[in-house]
N, C-alpha and C. Protein backbone atom coordinates (compact mmCIF):
# COMPACT_ATOMS: atom_id res chain seq x y z
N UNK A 1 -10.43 9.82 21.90
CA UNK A 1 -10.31 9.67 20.47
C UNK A 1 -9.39 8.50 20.11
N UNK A 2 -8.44 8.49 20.80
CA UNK A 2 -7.43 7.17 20.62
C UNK A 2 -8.04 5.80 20.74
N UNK A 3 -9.19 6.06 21.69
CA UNK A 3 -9.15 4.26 22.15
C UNK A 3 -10.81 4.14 21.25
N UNK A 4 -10.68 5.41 20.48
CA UNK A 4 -11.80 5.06 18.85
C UNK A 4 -11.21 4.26 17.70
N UNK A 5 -10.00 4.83 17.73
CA UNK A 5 -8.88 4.77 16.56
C UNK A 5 -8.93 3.31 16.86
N UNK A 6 -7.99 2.68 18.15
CA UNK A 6 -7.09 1.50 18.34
C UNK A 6 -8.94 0.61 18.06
N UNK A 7 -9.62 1.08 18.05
CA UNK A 7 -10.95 0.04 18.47
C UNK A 7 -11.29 -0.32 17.10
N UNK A 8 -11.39 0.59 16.17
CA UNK A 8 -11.58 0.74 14.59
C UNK A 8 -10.47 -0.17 14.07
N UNK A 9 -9.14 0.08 14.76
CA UNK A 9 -7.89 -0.32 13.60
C UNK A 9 -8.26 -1.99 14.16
N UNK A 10 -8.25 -2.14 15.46
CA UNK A 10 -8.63 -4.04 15.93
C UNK A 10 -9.63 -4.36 15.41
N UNK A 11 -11.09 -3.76 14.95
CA UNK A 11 -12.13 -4.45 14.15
C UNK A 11 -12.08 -4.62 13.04
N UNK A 12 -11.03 -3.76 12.26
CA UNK A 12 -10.45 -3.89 10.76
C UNK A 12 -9.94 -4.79 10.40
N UNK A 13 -8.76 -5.22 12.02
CA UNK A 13 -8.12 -6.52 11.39
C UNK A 13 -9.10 -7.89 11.67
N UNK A 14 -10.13 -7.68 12.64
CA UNK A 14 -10.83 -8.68 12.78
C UNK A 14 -11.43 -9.41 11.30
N UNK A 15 -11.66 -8.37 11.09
CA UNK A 15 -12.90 -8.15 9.80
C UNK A 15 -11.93 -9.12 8.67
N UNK A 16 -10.70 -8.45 8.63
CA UNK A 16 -10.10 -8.69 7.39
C UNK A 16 -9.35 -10.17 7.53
N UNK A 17 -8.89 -10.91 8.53
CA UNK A 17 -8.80 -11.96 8.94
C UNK A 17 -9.91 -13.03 8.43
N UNK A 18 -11.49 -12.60 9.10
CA UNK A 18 -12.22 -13.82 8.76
C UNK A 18 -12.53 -13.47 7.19
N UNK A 19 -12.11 -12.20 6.48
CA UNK A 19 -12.45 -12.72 5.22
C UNK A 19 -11.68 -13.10 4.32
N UNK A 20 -10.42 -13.22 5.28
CA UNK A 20 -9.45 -14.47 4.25
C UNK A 20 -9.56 -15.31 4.33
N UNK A 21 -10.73 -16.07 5.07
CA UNK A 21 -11.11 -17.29 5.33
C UNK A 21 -11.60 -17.28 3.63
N UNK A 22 -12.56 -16.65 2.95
CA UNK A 22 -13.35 -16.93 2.06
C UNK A 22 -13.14 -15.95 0.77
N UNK A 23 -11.39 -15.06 1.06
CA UNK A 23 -11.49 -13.96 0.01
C UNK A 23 -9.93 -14.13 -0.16
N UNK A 24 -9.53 -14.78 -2.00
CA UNK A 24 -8.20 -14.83 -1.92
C UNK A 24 -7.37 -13.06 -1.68
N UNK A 25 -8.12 -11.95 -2.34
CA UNK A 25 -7.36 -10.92 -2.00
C UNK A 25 -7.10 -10.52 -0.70
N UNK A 26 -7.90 -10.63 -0.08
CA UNK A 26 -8.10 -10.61 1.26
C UNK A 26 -7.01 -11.25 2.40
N UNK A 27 -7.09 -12.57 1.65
CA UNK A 27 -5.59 -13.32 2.37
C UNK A 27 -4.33 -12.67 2.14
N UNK A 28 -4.25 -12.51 1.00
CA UNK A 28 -3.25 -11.40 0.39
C UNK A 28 -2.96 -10.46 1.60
N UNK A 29 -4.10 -9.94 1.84
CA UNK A 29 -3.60 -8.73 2.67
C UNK A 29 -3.75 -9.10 3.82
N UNK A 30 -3.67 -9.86 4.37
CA UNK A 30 -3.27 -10.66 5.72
C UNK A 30 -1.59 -11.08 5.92
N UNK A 31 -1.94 -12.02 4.82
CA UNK A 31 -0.71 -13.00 5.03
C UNK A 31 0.80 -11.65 4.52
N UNK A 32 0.61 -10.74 3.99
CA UNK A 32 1.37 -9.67 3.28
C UNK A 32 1.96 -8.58 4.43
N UNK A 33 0.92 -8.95 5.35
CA UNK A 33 1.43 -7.64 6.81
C UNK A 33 1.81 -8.31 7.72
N UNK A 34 2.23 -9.61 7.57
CA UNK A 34 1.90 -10.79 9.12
C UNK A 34 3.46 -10.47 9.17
N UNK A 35 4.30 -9.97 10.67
CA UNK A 35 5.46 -9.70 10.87
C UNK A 35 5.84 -8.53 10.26
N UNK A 36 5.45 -7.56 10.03
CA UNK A 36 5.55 -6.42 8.97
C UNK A 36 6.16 -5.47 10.23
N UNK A 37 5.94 -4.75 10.68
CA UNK A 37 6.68 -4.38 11.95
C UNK A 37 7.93 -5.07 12.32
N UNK A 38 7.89 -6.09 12.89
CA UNK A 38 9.09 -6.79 12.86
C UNK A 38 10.50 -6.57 12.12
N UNK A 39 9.68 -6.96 10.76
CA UNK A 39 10.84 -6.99 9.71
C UNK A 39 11.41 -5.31 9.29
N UNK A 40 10.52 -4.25 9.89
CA UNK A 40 11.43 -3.18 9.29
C UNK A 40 11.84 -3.00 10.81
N UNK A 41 11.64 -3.15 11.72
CA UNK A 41 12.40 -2.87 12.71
C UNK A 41 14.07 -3.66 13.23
N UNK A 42 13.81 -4.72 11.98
CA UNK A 42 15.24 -5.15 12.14
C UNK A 42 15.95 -4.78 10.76
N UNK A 43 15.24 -4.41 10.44
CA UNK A 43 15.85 -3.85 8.61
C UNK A 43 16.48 -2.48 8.80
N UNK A 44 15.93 -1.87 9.84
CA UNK A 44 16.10 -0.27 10.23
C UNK A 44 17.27 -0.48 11.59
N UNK A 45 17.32 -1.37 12.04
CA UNK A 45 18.33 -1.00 13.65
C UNK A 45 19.65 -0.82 13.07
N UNK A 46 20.19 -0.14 12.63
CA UNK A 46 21.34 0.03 12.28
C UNK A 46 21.16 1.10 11.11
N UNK A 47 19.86 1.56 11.19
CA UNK A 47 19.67 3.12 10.43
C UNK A 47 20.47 3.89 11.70
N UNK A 48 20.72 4.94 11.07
CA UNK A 48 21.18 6.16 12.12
C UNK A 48 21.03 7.28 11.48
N UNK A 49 20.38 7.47 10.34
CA UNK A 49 19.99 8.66 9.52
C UNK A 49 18.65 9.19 10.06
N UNK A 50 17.96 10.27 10.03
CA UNK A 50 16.77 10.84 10.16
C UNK A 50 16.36 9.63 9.19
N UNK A 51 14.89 9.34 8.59
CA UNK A 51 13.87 8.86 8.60
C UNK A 51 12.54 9.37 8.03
N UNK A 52 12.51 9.33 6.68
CA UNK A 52 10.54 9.62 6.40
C UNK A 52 9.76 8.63 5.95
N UNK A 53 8.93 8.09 6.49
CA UNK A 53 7.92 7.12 5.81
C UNK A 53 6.66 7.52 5.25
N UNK A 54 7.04 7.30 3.64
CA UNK A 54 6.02 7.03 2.36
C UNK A 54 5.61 5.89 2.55
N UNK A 55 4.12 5.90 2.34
CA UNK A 55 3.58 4.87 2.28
C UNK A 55 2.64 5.05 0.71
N UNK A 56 2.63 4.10 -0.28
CA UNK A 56 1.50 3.97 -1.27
C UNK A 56 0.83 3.09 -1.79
N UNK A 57 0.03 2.93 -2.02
CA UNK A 57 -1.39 1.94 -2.21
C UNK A 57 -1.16 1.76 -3.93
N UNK A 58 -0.50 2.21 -4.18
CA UNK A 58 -0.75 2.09 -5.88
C UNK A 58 0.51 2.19 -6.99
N UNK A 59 0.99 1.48 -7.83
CA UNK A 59 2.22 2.69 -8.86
C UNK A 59 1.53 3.97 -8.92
N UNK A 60 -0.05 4.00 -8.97
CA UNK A 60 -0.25 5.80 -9.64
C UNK A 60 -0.22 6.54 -8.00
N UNK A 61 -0.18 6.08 -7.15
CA UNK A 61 0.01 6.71 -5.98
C UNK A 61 1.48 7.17 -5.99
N UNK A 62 2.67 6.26 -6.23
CA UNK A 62 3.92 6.17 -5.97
C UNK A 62 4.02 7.35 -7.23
N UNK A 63 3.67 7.03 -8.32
CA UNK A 63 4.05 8.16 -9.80
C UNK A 63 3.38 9.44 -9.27
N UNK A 64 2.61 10.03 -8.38
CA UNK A 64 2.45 10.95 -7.92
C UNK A 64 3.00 11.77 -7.17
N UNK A 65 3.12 10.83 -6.00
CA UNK A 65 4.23 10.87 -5.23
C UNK A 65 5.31 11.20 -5.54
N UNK A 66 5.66 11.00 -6.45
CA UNK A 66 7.44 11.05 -6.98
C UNK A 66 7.95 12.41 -7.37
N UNK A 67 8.01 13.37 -7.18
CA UNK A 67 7.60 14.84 -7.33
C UNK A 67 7.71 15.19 -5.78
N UNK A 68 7.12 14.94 -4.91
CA UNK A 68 7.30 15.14 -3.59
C UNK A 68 8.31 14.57 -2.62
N UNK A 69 8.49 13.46 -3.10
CA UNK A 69 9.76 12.80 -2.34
C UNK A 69 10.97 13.12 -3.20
N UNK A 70 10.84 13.47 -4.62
CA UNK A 70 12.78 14.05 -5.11
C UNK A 70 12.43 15.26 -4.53
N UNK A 71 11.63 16.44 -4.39
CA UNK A 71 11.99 17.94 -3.88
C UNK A 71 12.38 17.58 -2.08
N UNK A 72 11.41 16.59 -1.99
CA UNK A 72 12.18 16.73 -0.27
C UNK A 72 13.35 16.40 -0.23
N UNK A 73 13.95 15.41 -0.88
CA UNK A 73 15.57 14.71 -0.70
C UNK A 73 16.55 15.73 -1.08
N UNK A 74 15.77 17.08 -2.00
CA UNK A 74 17.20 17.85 -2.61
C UNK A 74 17.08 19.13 -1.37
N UNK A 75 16.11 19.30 -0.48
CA UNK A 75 15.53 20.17 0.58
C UNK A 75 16.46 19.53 1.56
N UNK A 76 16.23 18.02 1.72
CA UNK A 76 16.94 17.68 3.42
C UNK A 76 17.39 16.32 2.87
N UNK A 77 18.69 16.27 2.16
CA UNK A 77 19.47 15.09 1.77
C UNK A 77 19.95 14.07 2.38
N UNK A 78 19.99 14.27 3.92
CA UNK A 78 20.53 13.67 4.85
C UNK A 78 19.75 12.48 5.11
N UNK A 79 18.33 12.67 5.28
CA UNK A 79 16.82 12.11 5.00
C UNK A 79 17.13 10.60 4.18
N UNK A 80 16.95 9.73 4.79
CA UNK A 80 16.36 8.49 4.20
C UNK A 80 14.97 8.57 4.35
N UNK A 81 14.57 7.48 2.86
CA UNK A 81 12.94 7.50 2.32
C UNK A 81 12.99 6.14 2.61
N UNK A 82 11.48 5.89 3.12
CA UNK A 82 11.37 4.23 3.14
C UNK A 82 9.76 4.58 2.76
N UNK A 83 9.98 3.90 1.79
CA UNK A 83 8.87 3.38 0.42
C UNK A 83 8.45 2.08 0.79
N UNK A 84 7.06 2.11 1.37
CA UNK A 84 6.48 0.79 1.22
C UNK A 84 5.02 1.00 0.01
N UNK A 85 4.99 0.28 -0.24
CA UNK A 85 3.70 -0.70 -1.33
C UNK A 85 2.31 -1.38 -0.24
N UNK A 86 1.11 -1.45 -0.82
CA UNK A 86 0.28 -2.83 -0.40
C UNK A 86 -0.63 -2.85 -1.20
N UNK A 87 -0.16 -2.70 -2.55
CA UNK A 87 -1.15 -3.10 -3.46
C UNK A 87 -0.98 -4.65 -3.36
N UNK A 88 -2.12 -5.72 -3.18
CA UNK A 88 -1.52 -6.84 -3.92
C UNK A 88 -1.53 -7.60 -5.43
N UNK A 89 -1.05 -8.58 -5.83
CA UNK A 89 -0.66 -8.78 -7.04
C UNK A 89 -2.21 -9.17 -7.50
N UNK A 90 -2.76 -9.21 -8.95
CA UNK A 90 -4.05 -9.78 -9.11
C UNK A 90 -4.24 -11.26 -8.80
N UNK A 91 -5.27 -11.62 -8.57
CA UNK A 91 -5.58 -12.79 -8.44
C UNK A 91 -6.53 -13.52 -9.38
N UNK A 92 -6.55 -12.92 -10.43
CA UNK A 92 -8.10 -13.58 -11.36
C UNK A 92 -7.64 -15.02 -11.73
């Protein structure tokens, strides 16, 4: 099942690569993840707190969300939230 997953997630980025050749949103979401790993792994080395990662696609994802991440923080306070975004900005 894994080497379905890793095969799907490498043809995704294939996919989404050549269509920033010809799709400004598209570049967007290329050029928007390029070092993305990286940068929270040096943003985080000097965390020493537990750790939850939210991820949301939208403000109405995040305004949903928001209800679930204040009851968890007053549940387990100790808990850092790391909030990422990938909506990108419009392009018209």
């Amino acid at each position: 099942m894994s080497f379905l997953y890793s095969s799907a997630i490498s043809l995704t980025q294939l996919l989404f690569s050549l269509a920033a050749f010809f799709n400004p949103k598209a570049r967007l979401f290329v050029d928007g993840r390029k070092g993305l790993f990286q940068k929270l792994e040096s943003t985080l080395a000097t965390n020493n707190q537990p750790l939850v990662w939210v991820h949301c696609a939208s403000l109405g994802e995040f305004e949903q969300g928001r209800p679930i991440m204040e009851a968890f923080k007053k549940q387990f306070p100790h808990y850092k939230i790391l909030l990422t975004f990938s909506h990108p900005p419009d392009t018209k």
